[in-house]
PDB file of N, CA and C in Angstrom:
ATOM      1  N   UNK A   1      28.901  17.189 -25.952  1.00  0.00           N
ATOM      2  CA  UNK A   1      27.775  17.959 -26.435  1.00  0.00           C
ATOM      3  C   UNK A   1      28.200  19.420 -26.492  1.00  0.00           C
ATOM      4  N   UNK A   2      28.054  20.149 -28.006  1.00  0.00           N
ATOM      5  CA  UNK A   2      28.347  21.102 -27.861  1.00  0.00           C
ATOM      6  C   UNK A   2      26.799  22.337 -28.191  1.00  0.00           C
ATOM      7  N   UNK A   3      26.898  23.063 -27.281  1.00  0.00           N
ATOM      8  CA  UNK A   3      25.945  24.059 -27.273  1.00  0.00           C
ATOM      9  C   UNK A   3      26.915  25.649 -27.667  1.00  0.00           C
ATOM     10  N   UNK A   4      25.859  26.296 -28.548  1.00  0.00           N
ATOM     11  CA  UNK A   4      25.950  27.637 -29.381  1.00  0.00           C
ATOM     12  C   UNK A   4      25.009  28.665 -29.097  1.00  0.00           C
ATOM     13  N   UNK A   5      24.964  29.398 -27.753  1.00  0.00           N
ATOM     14  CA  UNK A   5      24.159  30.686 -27.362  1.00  0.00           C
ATOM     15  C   UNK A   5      24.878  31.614 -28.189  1.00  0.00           C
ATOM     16  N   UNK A   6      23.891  32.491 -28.317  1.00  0.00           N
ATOM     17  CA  UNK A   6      23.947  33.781 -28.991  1.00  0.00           C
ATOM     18  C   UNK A   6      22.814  34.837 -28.251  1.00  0.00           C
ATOM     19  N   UNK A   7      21.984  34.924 -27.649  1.00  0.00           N
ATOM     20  CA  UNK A   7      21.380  35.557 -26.704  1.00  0.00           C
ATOM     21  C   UNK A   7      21.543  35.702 -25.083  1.00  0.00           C
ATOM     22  N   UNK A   8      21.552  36.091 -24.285  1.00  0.00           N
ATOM     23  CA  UNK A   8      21.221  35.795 -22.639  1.00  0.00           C
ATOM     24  C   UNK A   8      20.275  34.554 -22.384  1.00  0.00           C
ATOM     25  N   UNK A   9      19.051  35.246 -23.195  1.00  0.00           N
ATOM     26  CA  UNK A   9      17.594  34.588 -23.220  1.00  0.00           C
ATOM     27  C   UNK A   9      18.245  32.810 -23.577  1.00  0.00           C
ATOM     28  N   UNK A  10      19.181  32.574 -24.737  1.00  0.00           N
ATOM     29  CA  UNK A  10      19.054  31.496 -24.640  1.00  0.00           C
ATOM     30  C   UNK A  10      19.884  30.451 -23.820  1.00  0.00           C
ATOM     31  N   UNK A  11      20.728  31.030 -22.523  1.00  0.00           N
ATOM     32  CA  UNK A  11      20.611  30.132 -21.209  1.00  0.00           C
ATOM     33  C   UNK A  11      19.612  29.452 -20.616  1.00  0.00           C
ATOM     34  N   UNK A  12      18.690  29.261 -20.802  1.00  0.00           N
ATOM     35  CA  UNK A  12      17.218  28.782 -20.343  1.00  0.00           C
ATOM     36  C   UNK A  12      17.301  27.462 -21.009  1.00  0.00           C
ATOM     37  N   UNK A  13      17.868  27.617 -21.974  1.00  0.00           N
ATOM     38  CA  UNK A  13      17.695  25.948 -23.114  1.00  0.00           C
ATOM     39  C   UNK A  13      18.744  24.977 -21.698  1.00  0.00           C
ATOM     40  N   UNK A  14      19.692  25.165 -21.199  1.00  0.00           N
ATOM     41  CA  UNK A  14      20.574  25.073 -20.599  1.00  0.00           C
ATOM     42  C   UNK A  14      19.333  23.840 -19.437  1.00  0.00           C
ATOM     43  N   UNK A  15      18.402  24.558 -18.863  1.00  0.00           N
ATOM     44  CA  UNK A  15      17.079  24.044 -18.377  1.00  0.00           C
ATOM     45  C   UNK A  15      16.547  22.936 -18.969  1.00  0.00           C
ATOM     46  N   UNK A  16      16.315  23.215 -20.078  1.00  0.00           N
ATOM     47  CA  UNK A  16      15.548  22.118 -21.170  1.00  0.00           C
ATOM     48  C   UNK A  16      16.473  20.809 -20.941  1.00  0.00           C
ATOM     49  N   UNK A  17      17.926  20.990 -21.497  1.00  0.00           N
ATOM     50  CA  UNK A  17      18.373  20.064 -21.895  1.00  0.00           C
ATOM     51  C   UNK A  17      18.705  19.062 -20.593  1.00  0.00           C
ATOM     52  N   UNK A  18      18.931  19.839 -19.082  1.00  0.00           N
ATOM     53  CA  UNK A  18      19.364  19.351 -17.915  1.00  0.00           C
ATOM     54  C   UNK A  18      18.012  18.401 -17.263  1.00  0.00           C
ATOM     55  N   UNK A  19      16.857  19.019 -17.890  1.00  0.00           N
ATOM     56  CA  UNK A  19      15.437  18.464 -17.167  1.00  0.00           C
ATOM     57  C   UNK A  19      15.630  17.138 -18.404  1.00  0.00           C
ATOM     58  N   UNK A  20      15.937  17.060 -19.559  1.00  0.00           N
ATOM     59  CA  UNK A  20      16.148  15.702 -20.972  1.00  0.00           C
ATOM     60  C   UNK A  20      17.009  14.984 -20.201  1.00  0.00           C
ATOM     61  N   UNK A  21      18.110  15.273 -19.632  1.00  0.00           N
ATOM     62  CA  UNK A  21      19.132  14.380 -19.062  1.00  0.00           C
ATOM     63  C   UNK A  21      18.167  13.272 -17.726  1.00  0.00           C
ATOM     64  N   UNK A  22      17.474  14.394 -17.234  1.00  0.00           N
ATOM     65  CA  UNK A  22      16.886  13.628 -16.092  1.00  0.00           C
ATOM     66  C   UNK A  22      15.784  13.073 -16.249  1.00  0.00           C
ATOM     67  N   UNK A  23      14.939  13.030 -17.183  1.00  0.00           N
ATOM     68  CA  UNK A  23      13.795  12.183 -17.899  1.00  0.00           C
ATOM     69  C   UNK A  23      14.093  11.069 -18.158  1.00  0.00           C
ATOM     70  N   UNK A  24      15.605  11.388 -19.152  1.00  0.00           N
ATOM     71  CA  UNK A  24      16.101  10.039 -19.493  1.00  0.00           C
ATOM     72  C   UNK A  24      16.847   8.916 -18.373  1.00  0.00           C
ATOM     73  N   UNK A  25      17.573   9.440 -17.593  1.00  0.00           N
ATOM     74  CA  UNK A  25      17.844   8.464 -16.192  1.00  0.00           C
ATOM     75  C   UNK A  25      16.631   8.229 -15.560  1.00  0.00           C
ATOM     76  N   UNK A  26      15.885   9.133 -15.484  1.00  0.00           N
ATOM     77  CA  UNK A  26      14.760   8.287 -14.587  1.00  0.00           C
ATOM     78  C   UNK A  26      13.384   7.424 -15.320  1.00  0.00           C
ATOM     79  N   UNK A  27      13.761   7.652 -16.810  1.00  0.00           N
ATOM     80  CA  UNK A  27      12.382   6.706 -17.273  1.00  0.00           C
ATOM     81  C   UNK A  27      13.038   5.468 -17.760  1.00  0.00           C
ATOM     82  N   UNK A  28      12.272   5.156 -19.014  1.00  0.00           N
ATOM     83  CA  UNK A  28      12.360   3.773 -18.917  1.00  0.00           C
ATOM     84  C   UNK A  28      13.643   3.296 -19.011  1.00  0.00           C
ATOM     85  N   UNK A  29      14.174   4.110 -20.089  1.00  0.00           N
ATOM     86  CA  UNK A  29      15.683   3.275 -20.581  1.00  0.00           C
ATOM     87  C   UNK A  29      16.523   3.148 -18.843  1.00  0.00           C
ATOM     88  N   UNK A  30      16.825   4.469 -18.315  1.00  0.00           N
ATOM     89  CA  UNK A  30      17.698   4.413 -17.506  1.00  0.00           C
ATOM     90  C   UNK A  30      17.122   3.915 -16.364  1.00  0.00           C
ATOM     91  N   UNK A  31      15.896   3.894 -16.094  1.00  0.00           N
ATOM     92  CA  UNK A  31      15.410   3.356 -15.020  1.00  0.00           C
ATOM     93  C   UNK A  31      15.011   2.140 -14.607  1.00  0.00           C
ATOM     94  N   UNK A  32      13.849   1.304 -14.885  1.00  0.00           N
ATOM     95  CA  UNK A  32      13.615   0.105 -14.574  1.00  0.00           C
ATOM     96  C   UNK A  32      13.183  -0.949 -15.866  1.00  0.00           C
ATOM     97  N   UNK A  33      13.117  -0.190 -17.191  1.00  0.00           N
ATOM     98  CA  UNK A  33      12.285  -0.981 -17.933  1.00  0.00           C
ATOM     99  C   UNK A  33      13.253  -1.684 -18.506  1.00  0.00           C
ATOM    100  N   UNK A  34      12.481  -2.958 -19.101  1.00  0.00           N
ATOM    101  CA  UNK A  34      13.026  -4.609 -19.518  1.00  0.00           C
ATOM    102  C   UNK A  34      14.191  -4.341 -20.023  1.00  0.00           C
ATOM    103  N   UNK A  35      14.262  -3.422 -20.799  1.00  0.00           N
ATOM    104  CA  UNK A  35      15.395  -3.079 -22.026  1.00  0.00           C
ATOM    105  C   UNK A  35      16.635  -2.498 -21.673  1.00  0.00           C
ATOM    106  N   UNK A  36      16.608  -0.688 -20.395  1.00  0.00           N
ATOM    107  CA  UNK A  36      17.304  -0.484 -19.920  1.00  0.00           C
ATOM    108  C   UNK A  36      17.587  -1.023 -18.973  1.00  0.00           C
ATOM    109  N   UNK A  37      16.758  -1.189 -17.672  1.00  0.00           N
ATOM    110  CA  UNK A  37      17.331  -2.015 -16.949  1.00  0.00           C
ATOM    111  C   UNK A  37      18.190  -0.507 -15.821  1.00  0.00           C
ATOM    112  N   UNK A  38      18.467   0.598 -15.773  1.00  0.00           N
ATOM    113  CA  UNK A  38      19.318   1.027 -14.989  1.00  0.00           C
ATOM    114  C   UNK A  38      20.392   1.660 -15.985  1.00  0.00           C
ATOM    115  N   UNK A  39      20.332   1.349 -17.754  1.00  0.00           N
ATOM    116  CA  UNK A  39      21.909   1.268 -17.812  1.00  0.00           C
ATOM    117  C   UNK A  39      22.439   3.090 -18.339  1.00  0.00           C
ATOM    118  N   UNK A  40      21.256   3.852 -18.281  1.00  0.00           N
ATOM    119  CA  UNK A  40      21.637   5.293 -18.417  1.00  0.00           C
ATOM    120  C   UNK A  40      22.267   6.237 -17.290  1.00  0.00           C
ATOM    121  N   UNK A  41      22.717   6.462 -17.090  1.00  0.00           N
ATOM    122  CA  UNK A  41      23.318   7.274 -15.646  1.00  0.00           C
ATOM    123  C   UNK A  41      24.641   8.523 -16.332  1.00  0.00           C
ATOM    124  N   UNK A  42      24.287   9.018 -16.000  1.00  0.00           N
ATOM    125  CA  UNK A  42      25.294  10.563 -16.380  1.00  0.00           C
ATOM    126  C   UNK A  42      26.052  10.664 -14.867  1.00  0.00           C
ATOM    127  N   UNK A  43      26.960  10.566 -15.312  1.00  0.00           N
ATOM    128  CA  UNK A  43      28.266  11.215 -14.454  1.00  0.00           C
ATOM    129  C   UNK A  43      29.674  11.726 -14.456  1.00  0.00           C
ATOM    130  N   UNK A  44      30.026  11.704 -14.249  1.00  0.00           N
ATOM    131  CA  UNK A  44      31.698  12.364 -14.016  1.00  0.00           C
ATOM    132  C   UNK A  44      31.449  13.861 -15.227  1.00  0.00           C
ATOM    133  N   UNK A  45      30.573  14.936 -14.749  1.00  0.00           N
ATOM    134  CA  UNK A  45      29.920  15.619 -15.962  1.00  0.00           C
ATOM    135  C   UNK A  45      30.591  16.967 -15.896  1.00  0.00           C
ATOM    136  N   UNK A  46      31.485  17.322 -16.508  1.00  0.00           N
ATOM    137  CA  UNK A  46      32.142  19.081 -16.802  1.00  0.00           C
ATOM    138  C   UNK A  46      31.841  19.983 -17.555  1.00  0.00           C
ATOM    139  N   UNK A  47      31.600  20.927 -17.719  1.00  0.00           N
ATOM    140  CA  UNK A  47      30.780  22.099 -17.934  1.00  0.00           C
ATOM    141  C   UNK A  47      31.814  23.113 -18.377  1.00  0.00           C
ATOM    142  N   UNK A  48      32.081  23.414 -19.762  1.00  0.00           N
ATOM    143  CA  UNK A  48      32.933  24.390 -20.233  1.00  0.00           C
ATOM    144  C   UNK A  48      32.327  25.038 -21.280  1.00  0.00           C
ATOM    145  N   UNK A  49      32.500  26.993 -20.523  1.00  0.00           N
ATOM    146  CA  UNK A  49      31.871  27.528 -21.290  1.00  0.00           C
ATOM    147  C   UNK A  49      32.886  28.416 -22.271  1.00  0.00           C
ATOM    148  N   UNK A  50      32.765  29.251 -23.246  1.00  0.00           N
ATOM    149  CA  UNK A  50      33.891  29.410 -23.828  1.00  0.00           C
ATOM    150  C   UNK A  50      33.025  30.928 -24.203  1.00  0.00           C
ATOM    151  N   UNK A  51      33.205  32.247 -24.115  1.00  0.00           N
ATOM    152  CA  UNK A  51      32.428  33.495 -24.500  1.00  0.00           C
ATOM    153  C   UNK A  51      33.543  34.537 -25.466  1.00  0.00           C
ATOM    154  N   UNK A  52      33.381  34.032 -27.083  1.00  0.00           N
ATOM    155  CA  UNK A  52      33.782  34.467 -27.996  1.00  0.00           C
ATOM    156  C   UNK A  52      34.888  33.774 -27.787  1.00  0.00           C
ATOM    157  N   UNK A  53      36.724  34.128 -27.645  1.00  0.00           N
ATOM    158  CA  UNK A  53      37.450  32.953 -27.408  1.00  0.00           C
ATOM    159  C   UNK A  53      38.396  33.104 -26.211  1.00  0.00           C
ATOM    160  N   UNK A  54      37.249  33.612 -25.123  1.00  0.00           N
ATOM    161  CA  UNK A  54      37.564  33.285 -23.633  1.00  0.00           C
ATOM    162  C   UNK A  54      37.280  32.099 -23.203  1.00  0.00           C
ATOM    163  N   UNK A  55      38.170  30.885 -22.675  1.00  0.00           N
ATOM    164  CA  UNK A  55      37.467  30.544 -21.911  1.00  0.00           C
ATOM    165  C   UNK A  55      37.365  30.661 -20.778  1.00  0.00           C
ATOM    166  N   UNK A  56      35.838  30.161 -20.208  1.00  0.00           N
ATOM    167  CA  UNK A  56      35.581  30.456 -18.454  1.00  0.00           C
ATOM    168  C   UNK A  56      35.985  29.336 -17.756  1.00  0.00           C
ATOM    169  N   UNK A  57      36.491  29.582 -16.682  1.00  0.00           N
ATOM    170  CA  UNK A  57      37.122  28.007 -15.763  1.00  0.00           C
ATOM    171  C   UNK A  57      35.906  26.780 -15.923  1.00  0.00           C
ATOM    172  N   UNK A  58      36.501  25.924 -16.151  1.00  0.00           N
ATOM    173  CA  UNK A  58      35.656  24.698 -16.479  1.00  0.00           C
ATOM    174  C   UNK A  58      34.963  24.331 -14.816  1.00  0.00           C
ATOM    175  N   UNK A  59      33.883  23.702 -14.798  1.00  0.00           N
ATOM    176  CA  UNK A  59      33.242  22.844 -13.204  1.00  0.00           C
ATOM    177  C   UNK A  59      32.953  21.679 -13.812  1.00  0.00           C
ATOM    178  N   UNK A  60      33.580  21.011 -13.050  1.00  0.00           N
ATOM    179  CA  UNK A  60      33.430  19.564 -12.689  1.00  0.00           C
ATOM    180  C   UNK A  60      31.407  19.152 -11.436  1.00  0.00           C
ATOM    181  N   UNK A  61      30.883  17.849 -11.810  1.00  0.00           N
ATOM    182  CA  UNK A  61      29.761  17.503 -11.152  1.00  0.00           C
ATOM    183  C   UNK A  61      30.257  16.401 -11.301  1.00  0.00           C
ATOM    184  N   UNK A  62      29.481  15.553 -10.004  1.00  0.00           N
ATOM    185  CA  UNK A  62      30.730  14.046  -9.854  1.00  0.00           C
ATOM    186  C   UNK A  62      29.301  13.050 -10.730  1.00  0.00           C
ATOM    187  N   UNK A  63      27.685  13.673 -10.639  1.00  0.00           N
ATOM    188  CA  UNK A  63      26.596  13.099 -11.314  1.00  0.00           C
ATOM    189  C   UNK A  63      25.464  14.050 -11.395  1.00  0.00           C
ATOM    190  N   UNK A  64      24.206  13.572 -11.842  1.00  0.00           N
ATOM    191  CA  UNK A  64      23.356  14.425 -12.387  1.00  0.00           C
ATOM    192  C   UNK A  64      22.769  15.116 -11.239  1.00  0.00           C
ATOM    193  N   UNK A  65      22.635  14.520  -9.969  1.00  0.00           N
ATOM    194  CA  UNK A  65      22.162  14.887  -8.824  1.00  0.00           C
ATOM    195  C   UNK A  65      22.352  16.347  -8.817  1.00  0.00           C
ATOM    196  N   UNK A  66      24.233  16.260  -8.701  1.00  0.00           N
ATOM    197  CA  UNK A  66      25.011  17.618  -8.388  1.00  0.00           C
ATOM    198  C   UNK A  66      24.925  18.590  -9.278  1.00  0.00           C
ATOM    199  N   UNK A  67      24.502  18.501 -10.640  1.00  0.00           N
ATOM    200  CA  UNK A  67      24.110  19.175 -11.492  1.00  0.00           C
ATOM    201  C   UNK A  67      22.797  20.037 -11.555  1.00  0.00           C
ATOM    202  N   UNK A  68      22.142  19.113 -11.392  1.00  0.00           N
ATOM    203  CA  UNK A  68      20.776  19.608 -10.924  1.00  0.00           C
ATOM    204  C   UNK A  68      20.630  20.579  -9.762  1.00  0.00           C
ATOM    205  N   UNK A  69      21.299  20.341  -8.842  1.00  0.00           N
ATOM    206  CA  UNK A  69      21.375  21.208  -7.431  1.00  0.00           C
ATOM    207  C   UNK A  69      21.550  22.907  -8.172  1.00  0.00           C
ATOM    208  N   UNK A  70      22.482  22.653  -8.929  1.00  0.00           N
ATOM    209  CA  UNK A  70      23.989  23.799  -9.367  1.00  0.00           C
ATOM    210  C   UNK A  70      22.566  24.365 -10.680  1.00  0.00           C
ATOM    211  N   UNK A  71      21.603  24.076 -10.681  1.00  0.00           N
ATOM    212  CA  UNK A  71      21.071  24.282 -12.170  1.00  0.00           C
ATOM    213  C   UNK A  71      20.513  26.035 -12.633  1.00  0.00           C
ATOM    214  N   UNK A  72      19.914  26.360 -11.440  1.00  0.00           N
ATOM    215  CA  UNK A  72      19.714  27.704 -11.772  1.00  0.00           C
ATOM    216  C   UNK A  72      20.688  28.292 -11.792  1.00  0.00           C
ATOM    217  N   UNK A  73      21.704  28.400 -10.766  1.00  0.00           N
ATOM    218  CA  UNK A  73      23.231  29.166 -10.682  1.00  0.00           C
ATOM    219  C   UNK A  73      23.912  29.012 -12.245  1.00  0.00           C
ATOM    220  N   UNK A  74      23.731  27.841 -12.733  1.00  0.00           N
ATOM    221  CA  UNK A  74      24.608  27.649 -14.112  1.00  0.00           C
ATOM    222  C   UNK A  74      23.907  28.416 -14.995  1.00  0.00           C
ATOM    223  N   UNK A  75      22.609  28.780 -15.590  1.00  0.00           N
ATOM    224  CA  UNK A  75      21.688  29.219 -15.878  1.00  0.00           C
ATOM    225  C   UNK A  75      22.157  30.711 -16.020  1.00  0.00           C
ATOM    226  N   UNK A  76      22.084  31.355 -14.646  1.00  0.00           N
ATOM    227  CA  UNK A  76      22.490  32.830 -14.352  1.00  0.00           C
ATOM    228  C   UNK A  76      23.494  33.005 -14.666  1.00  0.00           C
ATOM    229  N   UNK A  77      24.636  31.682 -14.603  1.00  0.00           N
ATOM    230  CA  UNK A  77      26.041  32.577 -14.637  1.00  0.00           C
ATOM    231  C   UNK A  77      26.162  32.537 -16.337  1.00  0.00           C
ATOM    232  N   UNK A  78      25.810  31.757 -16.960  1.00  0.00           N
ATOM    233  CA  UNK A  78      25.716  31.483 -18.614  1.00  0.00           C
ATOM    234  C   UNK A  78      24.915  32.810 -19.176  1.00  0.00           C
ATOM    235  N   UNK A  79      23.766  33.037 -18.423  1.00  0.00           N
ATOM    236  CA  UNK A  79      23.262  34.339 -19.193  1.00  0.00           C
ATOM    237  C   UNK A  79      24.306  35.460 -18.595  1.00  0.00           C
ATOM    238  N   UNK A  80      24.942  35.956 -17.597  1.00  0.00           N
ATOM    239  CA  UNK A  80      25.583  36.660 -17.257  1.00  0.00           C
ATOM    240  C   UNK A  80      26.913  36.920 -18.100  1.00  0.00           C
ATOM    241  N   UNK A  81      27.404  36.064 -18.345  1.00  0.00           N
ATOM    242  CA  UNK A  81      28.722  36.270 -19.452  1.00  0.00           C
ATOM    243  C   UNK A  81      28.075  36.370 -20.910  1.00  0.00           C
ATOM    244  N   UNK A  82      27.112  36.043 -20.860  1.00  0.00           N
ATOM    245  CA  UNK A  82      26.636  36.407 -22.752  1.00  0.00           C
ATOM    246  C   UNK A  82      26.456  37.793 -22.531  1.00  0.00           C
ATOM    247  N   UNK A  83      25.813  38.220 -21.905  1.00  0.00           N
ATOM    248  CA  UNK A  83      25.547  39.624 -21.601  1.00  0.00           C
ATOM    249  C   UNK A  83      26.549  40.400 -22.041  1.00  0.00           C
ATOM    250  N   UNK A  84      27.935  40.215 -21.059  1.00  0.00           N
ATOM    251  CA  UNK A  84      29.033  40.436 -21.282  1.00  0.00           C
ATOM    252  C   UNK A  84      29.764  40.704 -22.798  1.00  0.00           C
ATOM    253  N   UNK A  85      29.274  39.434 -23.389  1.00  0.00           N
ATOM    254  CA  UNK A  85      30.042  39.584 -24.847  1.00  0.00           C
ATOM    255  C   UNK A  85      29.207  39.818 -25.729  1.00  0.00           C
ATOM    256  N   UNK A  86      27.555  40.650 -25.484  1.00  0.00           N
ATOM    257  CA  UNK A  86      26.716  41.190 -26.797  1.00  0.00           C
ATOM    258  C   UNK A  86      26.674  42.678 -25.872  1.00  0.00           C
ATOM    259  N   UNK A  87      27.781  43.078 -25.052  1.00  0.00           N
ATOM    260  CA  UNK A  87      28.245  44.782 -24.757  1.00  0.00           C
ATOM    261  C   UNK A  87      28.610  45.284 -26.114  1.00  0.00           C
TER     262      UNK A  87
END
């Protein structure tokens, strides 16, 4: 999945899409219903950000849990380097 900020402001989508990941493991498909059954689960998940054609050290999350924990920090540090490159 590739994501294209161009604001600070739009690190926040970063939110959106992490709270979609976890809707989807925990409702029907990934969770209990007839169809999924369990079979959605996000894991082994790395995070590379790239600001104009720097890139920033990649992070590794072993699943969505650990992602989620890390979610505001990723958030801040994503608006923090855009910042950086609309100096």
């Amino acid at each position: 999945l590739i994501i294209n900020f161009y604001l600070a402001e739009d690190a926040n989508l970063v939110a959106t899409l992490i709270d979609g990941m976890q809707l989807l493991e925990g409702d029907y498909l990934g969770g209990g219903g007839a169809r999924g059954n369990g079979k959605v689960v996000f894991t082994d998940l790395n995070l590379k950000l790239m600001c104009g054609t720097e890139p920033i050290p990649s992070v590794d999350y072993a699943d969505l849990g650990e992602l989620l924990t890390h979610k505001e920090g990723i958030i801040e540090g994503i608006a923090s380097e855009l910042k950086k490159v609309s100096l």
